[in-house]
N, C-alpha and C. Protein backbone atom coordinates (compact mmCIF):
# COMPACT_ATOMS: atom_id res chain seq x y z
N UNK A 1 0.85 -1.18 0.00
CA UNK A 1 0.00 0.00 0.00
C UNK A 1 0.89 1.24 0.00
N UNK A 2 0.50 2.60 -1.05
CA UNK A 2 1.35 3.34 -0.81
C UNK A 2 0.20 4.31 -1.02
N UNK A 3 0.45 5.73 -0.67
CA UNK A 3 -0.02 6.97 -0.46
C UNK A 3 0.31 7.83 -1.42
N UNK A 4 -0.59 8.60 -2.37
CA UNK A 4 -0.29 9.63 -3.41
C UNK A 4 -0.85 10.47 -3.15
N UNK A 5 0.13 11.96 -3.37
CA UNK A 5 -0.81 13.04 -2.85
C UNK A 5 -0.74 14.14 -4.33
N UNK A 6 -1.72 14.39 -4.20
CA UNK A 6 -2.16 14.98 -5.89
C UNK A 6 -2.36 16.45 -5.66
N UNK A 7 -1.09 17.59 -6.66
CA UNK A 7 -1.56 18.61 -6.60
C UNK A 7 -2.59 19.22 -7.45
N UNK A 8 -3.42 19.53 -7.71
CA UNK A 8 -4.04 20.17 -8.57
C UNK A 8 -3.51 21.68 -8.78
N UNK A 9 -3.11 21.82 -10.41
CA UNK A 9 -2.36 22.98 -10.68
C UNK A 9 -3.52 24.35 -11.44
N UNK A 10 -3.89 25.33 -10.55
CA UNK A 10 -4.52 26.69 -11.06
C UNK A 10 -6.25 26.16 -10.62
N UNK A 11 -6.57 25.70 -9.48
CA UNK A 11 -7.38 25.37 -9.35
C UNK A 11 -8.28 26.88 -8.41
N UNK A 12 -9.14 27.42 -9.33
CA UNK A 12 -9.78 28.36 -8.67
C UNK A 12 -10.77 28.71 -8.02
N UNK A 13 -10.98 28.68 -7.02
CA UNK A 13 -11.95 28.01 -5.77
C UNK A 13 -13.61 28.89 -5.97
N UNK A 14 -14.52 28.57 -6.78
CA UNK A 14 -15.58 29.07 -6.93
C UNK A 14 -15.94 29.23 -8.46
N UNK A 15 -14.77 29.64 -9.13
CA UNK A 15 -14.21 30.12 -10.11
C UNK A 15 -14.87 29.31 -11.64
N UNK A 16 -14.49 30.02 -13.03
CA UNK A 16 -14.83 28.95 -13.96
C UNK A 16 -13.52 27.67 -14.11
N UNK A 17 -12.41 28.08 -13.61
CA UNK A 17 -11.61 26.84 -13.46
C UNK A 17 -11.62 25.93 -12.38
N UNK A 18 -12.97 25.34 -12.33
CA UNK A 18 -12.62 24.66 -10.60
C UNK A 18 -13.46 23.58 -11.09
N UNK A 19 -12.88 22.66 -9.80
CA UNK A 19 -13.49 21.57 -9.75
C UNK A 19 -14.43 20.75 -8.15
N UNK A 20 -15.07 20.90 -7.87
CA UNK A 20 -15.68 20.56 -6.75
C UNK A 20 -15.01 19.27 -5.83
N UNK A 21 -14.50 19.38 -4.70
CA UNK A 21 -13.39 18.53 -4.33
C UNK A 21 -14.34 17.07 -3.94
N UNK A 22 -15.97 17.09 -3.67
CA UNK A 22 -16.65 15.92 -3.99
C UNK A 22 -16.53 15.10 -5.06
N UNK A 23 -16.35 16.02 -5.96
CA UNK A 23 -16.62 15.50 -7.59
C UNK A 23 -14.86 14.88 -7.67
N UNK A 24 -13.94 15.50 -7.26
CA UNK A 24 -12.50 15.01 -7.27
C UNK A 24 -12.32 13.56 -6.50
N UNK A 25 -13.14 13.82 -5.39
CA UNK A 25 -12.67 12.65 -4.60
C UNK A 25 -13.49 11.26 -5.41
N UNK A 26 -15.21 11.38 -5.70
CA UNK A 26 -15.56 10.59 -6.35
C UNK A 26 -15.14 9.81 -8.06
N UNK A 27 -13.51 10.93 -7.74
CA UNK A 27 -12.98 10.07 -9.30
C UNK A 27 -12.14 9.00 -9.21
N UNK A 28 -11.94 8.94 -7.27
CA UNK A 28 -10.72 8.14 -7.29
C UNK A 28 -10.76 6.52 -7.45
N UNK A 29 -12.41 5.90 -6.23
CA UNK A 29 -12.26 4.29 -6.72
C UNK A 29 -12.22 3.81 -8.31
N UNK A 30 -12.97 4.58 -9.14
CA UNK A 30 -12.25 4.16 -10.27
C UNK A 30 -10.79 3.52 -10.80
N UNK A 31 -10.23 4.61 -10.28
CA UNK A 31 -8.52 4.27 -10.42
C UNK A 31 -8.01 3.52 -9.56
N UNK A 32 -8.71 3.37 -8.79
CA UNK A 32 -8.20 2.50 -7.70
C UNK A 32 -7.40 3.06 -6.67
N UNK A 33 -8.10 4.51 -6.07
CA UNK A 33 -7.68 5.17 -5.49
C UNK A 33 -8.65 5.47 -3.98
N UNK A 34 -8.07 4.57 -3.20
CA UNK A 34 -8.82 4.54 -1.57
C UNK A 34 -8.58 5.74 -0.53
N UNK A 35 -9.39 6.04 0.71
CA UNK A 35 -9.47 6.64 1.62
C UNK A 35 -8.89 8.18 0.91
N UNK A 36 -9.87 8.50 -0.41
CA UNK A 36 -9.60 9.78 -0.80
C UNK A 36 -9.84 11.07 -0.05
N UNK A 37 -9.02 12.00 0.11
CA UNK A 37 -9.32 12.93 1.21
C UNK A 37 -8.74 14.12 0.50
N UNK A 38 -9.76 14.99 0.68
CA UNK A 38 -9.26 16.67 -0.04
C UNK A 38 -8.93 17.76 1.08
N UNK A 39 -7.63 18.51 0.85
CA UNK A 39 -7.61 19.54 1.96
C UNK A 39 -7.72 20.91 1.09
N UNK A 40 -8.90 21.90 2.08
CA UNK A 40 -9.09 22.75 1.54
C UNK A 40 -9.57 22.85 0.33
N UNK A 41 -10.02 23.99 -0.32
CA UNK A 41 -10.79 23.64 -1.90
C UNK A 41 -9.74 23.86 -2.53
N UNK A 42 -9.04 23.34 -2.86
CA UNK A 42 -7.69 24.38 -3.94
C UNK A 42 -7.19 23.00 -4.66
N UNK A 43 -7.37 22.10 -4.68
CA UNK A 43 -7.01 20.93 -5.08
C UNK A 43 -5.68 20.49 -4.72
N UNK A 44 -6.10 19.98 -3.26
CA UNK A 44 -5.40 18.97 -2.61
C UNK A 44 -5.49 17.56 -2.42
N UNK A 45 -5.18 16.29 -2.97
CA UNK A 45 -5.66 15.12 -2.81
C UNK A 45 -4.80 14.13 -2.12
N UNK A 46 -5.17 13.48 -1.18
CA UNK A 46 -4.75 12.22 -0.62
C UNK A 46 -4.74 10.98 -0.99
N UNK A 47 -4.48 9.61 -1.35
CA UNK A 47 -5.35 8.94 -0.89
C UNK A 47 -4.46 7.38 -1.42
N UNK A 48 -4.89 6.66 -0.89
CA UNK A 48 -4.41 5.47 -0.83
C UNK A 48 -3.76 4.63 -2.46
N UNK A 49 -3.30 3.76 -2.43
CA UNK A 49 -3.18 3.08 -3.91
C UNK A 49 -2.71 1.72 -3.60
N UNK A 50 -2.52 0.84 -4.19
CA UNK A 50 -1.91 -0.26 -4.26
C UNK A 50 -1.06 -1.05 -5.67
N UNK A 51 -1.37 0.17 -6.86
CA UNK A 51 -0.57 -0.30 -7.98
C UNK A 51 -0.07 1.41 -8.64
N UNK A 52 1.29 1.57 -9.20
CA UNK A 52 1.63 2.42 -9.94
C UNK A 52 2.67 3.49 -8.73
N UNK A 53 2.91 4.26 -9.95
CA UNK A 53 4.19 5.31 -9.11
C UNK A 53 2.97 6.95 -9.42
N UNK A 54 3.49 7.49 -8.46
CA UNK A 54 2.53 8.87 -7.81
C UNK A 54 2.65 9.97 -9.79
N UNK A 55 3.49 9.52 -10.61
CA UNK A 55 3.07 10.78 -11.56
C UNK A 55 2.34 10.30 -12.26
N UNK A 56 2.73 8.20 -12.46
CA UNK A 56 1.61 7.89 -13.63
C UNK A 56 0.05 7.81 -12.66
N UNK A 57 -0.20 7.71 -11.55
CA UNK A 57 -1.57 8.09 -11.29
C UNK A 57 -2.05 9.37 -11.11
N UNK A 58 -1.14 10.42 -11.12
CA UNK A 58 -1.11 11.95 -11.15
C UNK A 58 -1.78 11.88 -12.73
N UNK A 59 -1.08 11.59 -13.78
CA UNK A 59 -1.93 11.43 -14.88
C UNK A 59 -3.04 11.02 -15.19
N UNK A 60 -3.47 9.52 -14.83
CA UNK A 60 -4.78 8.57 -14.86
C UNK A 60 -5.84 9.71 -14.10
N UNK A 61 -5.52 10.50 -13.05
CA UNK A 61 -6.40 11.36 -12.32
C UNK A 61 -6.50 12.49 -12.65
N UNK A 62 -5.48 13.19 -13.83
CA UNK A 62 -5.87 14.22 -15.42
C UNK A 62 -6.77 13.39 -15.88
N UNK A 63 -6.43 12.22 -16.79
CA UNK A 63 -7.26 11.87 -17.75
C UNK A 63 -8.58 11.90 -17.11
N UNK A 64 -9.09 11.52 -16.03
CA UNK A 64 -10.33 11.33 -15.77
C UNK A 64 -11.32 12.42 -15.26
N UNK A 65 -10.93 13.40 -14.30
CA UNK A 65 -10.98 14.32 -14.63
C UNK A 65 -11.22 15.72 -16.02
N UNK A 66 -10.74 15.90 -16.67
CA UNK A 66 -10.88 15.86 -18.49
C UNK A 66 -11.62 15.08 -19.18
N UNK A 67 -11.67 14.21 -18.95
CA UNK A 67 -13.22 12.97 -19.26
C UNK A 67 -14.50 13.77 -18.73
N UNK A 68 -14.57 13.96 -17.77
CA UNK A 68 -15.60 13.93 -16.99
C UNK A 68 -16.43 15.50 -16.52
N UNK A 69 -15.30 16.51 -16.67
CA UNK A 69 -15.58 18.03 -16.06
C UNK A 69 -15.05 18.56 -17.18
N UNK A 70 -15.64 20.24 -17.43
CA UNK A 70 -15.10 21.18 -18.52
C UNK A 70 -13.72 21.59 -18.15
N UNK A 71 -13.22 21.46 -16.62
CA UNK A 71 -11.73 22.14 -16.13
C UNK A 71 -11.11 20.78 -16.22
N UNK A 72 -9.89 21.41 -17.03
CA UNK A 72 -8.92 19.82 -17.39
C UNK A 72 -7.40 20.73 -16.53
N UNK A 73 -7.34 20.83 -14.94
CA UNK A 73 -6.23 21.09 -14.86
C UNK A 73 -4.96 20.73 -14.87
N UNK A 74 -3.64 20.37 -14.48
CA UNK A 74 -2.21 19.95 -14.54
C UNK A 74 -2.64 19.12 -12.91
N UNK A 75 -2.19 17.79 -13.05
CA UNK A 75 -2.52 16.85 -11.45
C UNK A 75 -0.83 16.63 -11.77
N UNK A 76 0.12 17.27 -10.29
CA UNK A 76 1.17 16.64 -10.03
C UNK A 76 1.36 16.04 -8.91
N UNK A 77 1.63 14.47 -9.11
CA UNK A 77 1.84 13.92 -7.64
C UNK A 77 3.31 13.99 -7.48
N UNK A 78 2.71 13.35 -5.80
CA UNK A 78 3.99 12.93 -5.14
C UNK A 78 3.58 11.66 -4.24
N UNK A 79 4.52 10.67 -4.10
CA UNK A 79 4.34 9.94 -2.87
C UNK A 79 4.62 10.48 -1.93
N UNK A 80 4.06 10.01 -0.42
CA UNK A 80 4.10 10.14 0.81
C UNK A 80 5.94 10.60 1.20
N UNK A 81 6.44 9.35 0.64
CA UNK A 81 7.87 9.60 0.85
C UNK A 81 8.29 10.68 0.31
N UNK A 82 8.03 11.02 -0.60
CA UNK A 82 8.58 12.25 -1.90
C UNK A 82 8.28 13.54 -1.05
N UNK A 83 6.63 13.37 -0.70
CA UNK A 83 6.44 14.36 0.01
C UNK A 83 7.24 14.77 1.95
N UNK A 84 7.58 13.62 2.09
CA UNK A 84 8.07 13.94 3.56
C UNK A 84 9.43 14.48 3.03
N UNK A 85 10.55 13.81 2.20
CA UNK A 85 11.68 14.20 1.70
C UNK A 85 11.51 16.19 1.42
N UNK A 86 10.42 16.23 0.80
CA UNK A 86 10.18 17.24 0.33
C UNK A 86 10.25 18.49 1.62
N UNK A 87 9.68 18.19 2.70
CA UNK A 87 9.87 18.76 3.86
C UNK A 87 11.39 19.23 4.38
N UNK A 88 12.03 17.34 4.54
CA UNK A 88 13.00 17.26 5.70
C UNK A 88 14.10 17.87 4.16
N UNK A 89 13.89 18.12 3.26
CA UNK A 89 14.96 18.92 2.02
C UNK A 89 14.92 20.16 2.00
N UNK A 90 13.93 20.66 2.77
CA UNK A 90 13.80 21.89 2.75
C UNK A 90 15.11 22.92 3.11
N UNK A 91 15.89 23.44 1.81
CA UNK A 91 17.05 24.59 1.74
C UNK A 91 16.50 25.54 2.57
N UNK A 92 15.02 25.99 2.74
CA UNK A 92 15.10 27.54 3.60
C UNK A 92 14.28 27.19 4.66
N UNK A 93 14.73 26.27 5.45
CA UNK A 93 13.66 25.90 6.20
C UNK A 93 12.54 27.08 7.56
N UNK A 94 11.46 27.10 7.85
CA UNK A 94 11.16 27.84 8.30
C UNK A 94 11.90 28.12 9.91
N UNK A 95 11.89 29.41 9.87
CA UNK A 95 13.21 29.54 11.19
C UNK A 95 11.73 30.77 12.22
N UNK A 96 12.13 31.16 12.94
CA UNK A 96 11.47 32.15 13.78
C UNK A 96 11.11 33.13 13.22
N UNK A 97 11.99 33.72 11.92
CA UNK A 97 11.82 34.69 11.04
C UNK A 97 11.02 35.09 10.42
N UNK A 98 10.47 33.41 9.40
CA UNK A 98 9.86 33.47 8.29
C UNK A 98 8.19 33.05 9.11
N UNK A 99 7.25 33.73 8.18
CA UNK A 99 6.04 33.13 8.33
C UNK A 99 6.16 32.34 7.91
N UNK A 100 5.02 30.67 7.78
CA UNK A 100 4.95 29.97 6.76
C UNK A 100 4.09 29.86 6.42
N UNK A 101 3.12 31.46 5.90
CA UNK A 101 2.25 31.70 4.60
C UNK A 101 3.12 32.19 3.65
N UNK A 102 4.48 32.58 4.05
CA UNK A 102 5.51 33.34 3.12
C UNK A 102 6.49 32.18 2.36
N UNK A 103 6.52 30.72 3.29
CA UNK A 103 7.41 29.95 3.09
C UNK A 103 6.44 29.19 1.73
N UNK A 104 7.01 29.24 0.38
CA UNK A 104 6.41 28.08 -0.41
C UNK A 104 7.31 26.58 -0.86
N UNK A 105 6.30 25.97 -1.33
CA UNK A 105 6.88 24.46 -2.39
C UNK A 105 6.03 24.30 -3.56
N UNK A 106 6.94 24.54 -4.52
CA UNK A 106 6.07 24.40 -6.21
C UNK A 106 6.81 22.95 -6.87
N UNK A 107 6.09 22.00 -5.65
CA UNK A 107 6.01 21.24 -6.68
C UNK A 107 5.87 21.21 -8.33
N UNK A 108 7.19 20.66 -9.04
CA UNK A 108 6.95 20.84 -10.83
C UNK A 108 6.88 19.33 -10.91
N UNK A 109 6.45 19.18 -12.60
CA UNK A 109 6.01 18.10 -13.20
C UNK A 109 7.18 17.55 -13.48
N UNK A 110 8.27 17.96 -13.71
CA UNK A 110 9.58 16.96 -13.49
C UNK A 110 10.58 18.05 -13.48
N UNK A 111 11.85 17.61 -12.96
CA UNK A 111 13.11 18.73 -12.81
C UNK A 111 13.67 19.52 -14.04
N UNK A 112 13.90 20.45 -14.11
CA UNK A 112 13.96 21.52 -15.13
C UNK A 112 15.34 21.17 -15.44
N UNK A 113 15.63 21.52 -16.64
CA UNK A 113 17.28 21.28 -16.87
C UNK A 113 18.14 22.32 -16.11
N UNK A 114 19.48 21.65 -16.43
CA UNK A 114 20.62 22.35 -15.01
C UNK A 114 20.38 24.11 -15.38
N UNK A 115 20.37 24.41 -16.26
CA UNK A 115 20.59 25.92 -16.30
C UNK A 115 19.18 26.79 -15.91
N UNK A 116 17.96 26.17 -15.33
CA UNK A 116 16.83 26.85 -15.47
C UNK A 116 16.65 27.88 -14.17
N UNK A 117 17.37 27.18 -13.07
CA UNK A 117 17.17 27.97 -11.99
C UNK A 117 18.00 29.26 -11.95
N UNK A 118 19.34 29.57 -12.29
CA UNK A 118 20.53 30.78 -13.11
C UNK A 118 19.69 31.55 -13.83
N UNK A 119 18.29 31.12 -14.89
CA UNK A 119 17.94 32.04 -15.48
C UNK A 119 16.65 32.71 -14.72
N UNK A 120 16.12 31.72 -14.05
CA UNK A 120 14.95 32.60 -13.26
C UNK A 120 15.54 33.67 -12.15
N UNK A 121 16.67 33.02 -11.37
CA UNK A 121 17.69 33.83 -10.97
C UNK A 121 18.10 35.42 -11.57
N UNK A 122 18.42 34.87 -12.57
CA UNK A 122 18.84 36.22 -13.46
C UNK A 122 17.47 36.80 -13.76
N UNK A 123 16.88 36.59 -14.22
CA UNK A 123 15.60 37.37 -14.57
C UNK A 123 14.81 37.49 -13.55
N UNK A 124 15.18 37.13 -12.22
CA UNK A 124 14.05 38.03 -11.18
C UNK A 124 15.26 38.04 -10.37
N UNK A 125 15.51 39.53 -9.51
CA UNK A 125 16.62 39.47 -8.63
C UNK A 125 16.22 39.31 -7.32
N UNK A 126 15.12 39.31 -6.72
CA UNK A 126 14.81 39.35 -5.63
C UNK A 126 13.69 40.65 -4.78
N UNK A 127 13.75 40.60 -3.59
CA UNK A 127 14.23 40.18 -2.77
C UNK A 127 13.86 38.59 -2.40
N UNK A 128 13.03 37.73 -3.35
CA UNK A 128 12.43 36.68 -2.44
C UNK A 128 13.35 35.75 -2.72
N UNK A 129 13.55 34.58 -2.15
CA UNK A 129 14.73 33.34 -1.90
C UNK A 129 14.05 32.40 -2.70
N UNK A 130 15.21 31.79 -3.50
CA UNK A 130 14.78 30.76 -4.10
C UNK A 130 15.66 29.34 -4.29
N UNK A 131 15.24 28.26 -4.15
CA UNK A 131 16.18 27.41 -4.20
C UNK A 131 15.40 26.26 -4.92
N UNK A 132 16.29 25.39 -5.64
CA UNK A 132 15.51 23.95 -5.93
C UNK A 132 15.96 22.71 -5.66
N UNK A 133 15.10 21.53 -5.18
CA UNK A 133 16.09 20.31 -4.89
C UNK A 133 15.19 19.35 -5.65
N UNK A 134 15.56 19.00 -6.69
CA UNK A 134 15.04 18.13 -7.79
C UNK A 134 14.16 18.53 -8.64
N UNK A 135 13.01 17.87 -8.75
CA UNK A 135 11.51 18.97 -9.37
C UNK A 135 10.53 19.44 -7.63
N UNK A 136 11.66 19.78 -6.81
CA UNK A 136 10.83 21.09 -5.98
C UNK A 136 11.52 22.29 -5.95
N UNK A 137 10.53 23.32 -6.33
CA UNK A 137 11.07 24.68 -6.24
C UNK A 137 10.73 25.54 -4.49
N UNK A 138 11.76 25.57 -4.35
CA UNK A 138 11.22 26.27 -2.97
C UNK A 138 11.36 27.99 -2.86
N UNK A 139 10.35 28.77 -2.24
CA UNK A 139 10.43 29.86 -2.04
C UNK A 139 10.35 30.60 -0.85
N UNK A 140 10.73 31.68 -0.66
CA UNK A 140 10.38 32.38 0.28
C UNK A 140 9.88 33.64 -0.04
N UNK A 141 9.00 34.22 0.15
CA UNK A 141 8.36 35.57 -0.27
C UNK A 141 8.71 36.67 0.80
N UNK A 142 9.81 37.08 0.97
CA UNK A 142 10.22 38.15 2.34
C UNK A 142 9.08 38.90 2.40
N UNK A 143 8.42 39.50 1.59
CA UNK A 143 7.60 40.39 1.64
C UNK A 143 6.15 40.15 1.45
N UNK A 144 5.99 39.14 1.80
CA UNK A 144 4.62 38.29 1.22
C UNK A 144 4.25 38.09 -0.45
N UNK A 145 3.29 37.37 -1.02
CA UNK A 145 3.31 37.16 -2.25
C UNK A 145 2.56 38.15 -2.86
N UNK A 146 1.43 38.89 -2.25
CA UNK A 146 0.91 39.91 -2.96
C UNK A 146 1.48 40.99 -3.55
N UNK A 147 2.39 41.40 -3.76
CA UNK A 147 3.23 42.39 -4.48
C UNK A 147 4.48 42.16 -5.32
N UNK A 148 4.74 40.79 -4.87
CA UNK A 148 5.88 39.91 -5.59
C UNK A 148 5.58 40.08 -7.58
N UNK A 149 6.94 40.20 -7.91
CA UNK A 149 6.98 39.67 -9.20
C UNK A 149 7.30 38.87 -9.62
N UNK A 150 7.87 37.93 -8.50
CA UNK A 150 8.11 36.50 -8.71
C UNK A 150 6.53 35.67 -8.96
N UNK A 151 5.87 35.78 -9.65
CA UNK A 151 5.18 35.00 -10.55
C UNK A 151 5.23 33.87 -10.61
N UNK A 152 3.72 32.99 -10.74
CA UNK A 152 4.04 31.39 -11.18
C UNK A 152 4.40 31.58 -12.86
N UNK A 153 3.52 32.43 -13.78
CA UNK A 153 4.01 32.70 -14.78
C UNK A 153 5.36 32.88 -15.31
N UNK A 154 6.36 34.11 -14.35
CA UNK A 154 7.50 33.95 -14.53
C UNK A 154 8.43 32.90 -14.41
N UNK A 155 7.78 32.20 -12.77
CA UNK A 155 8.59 30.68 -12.73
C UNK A 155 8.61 29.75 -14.10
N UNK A 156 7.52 29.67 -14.80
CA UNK A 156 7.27 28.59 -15.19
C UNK A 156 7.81 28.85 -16.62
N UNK A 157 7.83 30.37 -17.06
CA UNK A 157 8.33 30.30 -18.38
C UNK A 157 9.96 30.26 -18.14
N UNK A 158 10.76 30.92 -17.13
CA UNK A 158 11.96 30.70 -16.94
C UNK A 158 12.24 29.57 -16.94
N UNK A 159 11.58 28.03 -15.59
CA UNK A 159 12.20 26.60 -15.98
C UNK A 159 11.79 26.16 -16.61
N UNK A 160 10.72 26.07 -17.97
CA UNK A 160 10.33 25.38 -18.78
C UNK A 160 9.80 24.36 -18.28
N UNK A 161 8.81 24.54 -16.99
CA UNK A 161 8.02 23.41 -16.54
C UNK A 161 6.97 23.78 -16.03
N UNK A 162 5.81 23.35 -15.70
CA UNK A 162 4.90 23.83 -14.98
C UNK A 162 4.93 23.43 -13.32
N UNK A 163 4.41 23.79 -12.60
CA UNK A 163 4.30 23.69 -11.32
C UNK A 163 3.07 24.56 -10.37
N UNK A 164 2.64 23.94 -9.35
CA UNK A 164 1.85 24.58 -8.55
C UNK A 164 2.37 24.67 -6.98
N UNK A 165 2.36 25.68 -6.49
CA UNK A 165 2.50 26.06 -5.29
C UNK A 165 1.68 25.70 -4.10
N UNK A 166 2.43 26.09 -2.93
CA UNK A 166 1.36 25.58 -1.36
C UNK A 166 2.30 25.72 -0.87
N UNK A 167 1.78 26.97 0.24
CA UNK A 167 2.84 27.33 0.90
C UNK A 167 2.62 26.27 2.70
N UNK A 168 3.74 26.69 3.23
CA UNK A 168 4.01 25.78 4.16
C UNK A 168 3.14 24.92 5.44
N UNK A 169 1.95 25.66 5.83
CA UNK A 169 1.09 25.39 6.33
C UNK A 169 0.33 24.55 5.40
N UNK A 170 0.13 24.65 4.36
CA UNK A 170 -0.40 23.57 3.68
C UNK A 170 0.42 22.42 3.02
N UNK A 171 1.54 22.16 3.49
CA UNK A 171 2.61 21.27 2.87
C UNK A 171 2.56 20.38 4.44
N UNK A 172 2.53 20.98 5.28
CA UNK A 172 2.34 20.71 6.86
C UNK A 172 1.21 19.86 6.85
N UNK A 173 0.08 20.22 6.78
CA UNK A 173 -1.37 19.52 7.21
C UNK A 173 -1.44 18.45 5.96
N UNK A 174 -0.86 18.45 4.84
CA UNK A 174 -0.91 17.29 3.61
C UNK A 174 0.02 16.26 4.19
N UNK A 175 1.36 16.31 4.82
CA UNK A 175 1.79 15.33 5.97
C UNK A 175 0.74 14.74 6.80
N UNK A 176 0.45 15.50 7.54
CA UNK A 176 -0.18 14.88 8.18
C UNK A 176 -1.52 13.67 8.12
N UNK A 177 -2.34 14.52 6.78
CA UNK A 177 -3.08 13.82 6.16
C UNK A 177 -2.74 12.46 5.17
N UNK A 178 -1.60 12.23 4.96
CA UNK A 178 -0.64 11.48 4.22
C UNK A 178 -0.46 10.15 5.32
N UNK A 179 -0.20 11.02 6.25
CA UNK A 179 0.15 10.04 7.54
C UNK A 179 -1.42 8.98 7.75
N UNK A 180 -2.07 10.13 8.17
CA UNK A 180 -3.49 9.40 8.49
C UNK A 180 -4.02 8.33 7.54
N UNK A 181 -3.91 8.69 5.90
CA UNK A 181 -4.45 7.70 5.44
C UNK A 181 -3.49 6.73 4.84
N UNK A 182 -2.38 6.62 5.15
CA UNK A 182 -1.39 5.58 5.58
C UNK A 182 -1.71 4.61 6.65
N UNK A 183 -2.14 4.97 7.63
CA UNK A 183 -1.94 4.19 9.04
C UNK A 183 -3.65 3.35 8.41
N UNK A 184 -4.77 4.12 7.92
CA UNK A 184 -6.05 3.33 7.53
C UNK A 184 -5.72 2.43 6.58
N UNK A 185 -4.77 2.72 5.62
CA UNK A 185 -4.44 1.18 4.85
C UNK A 185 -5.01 1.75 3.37
């Protein structure tokens, strides 16, 4: 038994791009996806598996989705492990300093080639922190994200990948929820 946790990428909570996290969770026994659990409306998914690796069911849970609803968004997983790594890897980890509505993880759909992070680098100077450890982009927004020009747009055309964000409090409670429907089986 292993645990996949599914980001849903540009998911807009009310919005014409959204998807109702009932309607998400009821896509999963199909795939063969147990003890499905959504955090928050923004497309967060949990939930159990017993065959495949977290991007090819990150896909199977595009395709069906896109089958089924007019919003066909970007689903990037991670396993449980991927996702705890993803934590305990954390380059800027949260210190006394940082909020962690300021602290992000943009999860991408796979690691950008070696030169992508030098150019987002170069083309945004800061002040916000940026680092990557595989296909996770990590951020820090010193100044919060509302005034930032660090952009998912800019991220994404600089590494030539897509990715969706969640900042640290919600990277926090998807552990935990990871955990929980681990221990149910």
């Amino acid at each position: 038994m292993a645990v996949l946790i599914a980001f849903l990428r540009a998911v807009n909570v009310g919005g014409a791009s959204s998807i109702k996290m009932e309607a998400l969770r009821g896509l999963c026994p199909a795939l063969g996806l147990r003890h499905a659990t959504t955090l928050l409306q923004s497309g967060n998914l949990v939930a159990a598996h017993d065959d495949g690796e977290a991007d090819e069911l990150a896909q199977r849970l595009e395709a069906a989705i896109a089958q089924d609803h007019p919003y066909k968004p970007r689903v990037i997983g991670r396993s449980a492990a991927e996702l705890r790594r993803m934590v305990e890897n954390n380059p800027l980890a949260p210190g006394d300093t940082r909020k962690p509505n300021h602290l992000l993880v943009m999860p991408l759909e796979r690691e950008p080639d070696g030169g992508a992070l030098a150019r987002l680098r170069e083309r945004h100077g800061g002040p916000e922190e940026i680092a990557l450890v595989g296909s996770d982009l990590y951020l820090h927004y010193v100044d919060g994200i509302g005034r930032s020009k660090l952009t998912n747009a800019l991220i994404e055309r600089q590494l030539g990948v897509q990715g969706t964000a969640r900042n640290w409090n919600t990277i926090s409670k998807l552990v935990e929820l990871a955990e929980e429907v681990e221990a149910r089986g």
